[in-house]
PDB file of N, CA and C in Angstrom:
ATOM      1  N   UNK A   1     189.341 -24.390  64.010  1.00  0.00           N
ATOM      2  CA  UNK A   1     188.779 -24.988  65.225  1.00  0.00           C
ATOM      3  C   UNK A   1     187.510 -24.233  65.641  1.00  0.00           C
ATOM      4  N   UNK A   2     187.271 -22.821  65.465  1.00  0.00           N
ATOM      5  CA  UNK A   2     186.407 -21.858  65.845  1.00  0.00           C
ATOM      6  C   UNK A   2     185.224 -22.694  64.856  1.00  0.00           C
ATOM      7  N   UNK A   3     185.167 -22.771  63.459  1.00  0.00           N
ATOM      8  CA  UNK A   3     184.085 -23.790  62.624  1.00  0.00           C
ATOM      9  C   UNK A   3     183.566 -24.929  63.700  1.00  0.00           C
ATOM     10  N   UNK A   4     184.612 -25.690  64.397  1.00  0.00           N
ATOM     11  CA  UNK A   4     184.038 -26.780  65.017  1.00  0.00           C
ATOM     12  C   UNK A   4     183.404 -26.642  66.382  1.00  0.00           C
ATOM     13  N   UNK A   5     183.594 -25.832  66.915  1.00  0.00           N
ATOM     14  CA  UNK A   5     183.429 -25.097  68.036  1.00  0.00           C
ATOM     15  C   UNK A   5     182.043 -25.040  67.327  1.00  0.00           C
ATOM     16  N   UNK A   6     181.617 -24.027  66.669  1.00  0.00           N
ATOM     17  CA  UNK A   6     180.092 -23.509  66.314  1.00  0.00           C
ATOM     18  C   UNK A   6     179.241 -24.471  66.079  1.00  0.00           C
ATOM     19  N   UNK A   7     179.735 -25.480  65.178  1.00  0.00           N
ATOM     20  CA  UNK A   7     179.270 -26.489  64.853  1.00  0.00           C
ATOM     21  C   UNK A   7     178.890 -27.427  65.533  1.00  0.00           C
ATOM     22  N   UNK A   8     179.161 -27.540  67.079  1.00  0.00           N
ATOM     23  CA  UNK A   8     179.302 -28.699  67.865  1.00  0.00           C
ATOM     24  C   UNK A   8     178.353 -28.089  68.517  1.00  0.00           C
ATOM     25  N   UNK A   9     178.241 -26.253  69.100  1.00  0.00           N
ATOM     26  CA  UNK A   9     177.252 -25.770  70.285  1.00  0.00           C
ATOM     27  C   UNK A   9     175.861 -26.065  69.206  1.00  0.00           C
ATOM     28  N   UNK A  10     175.846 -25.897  67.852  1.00  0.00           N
ATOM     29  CA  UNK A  10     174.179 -26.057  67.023  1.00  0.00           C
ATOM     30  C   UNK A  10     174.142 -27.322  67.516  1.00  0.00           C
ATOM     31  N   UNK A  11     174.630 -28.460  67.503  1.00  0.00           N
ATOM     32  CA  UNK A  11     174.184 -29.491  67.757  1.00  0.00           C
ATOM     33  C   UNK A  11     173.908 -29.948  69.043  1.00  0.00           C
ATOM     34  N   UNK A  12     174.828 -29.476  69.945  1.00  0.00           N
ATOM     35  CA  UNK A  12     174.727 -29.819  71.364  1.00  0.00           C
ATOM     36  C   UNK A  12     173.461 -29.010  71.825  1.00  0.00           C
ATOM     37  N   UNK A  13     173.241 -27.677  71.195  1.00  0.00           N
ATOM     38  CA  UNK A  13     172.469 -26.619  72.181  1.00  0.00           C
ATOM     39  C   UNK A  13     170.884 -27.354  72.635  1.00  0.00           C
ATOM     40  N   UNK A  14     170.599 -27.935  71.216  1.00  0.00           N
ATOM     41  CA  UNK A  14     168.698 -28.321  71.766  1.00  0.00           C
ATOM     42  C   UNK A  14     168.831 -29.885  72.251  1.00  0.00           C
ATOM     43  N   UNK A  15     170.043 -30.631  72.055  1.00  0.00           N
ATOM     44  CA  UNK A  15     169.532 -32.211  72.366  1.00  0.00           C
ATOM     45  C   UNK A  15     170.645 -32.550  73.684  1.00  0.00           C
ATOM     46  N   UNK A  16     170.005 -32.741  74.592  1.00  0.00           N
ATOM     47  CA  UNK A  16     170.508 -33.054  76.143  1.00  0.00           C
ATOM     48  C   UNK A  16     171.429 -34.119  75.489  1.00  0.00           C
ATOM     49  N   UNK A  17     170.973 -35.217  75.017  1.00  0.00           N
ATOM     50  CA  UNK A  17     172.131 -36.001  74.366  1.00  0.00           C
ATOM     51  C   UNK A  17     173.632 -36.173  73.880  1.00  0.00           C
ATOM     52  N   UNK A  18     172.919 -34.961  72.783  1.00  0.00           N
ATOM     53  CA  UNK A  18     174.407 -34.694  72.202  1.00  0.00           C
ATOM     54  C   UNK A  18     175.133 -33.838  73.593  1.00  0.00           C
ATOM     55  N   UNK A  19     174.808 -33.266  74.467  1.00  0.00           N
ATOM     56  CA  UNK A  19     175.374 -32.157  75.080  1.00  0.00           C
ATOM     57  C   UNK A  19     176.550 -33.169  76.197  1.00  0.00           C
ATOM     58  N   UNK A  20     175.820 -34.465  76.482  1.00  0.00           N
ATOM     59  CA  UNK A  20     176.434 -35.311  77.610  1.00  0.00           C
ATOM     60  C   UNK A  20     177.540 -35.748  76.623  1.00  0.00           C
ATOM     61  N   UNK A  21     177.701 -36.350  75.823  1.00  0.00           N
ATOM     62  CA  UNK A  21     178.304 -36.635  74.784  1.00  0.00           C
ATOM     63  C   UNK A  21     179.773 -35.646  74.911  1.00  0.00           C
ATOM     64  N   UNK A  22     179.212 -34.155  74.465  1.00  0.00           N
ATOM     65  CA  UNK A  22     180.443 -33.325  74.548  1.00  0.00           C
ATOM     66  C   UNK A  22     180.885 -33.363  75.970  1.00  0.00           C
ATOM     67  N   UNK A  23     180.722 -33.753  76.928  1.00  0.00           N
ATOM     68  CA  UNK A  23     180.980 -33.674  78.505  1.00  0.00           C
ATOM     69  C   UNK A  23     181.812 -34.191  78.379  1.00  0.00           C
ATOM     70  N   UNK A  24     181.904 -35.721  77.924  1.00  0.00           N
ATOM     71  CA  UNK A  24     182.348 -36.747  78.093  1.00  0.00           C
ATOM     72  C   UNK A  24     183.895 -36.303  77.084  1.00  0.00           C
ATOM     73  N   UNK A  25     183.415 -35.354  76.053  1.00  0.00           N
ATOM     74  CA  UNK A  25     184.893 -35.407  75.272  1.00  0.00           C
ATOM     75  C   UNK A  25     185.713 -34.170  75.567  1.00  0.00           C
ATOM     76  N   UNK A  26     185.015 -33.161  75.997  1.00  0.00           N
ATOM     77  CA  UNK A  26     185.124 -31.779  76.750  1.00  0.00           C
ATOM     78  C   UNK A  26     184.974 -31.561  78.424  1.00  0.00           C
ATOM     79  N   UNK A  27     185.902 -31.439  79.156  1.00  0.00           N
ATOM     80  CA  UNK A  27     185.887 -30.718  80.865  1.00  0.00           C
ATOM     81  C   UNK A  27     184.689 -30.337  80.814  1.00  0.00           C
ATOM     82  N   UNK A  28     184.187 -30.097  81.755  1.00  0.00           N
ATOM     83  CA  UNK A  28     182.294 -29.311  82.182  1.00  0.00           C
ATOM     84  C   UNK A  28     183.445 -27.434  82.076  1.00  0.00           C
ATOM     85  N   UNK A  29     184.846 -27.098  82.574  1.00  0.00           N
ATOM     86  CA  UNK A  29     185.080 -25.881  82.615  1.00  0.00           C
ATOM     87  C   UNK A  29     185.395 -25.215  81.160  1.00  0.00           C
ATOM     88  N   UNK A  30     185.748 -26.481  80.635  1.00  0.00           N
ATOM     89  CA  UNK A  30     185.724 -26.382  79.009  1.00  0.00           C
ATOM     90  C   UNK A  30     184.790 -25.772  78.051  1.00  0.00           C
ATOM     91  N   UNK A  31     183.637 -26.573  78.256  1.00  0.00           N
ATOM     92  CA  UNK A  31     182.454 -26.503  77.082  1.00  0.00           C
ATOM     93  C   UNK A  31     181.541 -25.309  78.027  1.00  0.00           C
ATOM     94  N   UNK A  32     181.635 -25.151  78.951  1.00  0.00           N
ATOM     95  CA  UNK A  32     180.811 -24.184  79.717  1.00  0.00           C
ATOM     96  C   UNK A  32     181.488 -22.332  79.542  1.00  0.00           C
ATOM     97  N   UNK A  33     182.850 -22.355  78.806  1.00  0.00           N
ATOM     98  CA  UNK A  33     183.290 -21.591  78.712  1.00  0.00           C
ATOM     99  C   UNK A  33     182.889 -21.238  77.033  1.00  0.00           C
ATOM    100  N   UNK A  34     182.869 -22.177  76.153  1.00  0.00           N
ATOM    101  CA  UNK A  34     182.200 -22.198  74.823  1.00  0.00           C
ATOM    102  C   UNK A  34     181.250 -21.956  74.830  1.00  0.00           C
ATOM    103  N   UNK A  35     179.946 -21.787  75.958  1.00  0.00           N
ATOM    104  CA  UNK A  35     178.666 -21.853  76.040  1.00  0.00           C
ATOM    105  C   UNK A  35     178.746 -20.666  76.244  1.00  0.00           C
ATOM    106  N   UNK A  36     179.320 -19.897  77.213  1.00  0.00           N
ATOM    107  CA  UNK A  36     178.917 -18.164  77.631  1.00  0.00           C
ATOM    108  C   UNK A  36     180.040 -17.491  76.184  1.00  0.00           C
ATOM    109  N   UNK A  37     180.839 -17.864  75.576  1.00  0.00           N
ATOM    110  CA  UNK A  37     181.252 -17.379  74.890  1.00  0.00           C
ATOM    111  C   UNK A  37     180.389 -17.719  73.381  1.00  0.00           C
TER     112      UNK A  37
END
């Protein structure tokens, strides 16, 4: 899961797009905790 995790912040990190996307499939306390981590 840690692979998909990494894999998802490269994609989410530069395109606002993809990032709403993970919102929508991830809590904001969720993916914001993947982000500082």
């Amino acid at each position: 899961m840690a692979a998909g995790k990494s894999g998802k912040y490269q994609v989410y990190s530069p395109q606002p797009a993809r990032f709403r996307v993970v919102r929508q499939v991830f809590p904001e306390p969720m993916w914001a905790n993947i982000i500082h981590n």
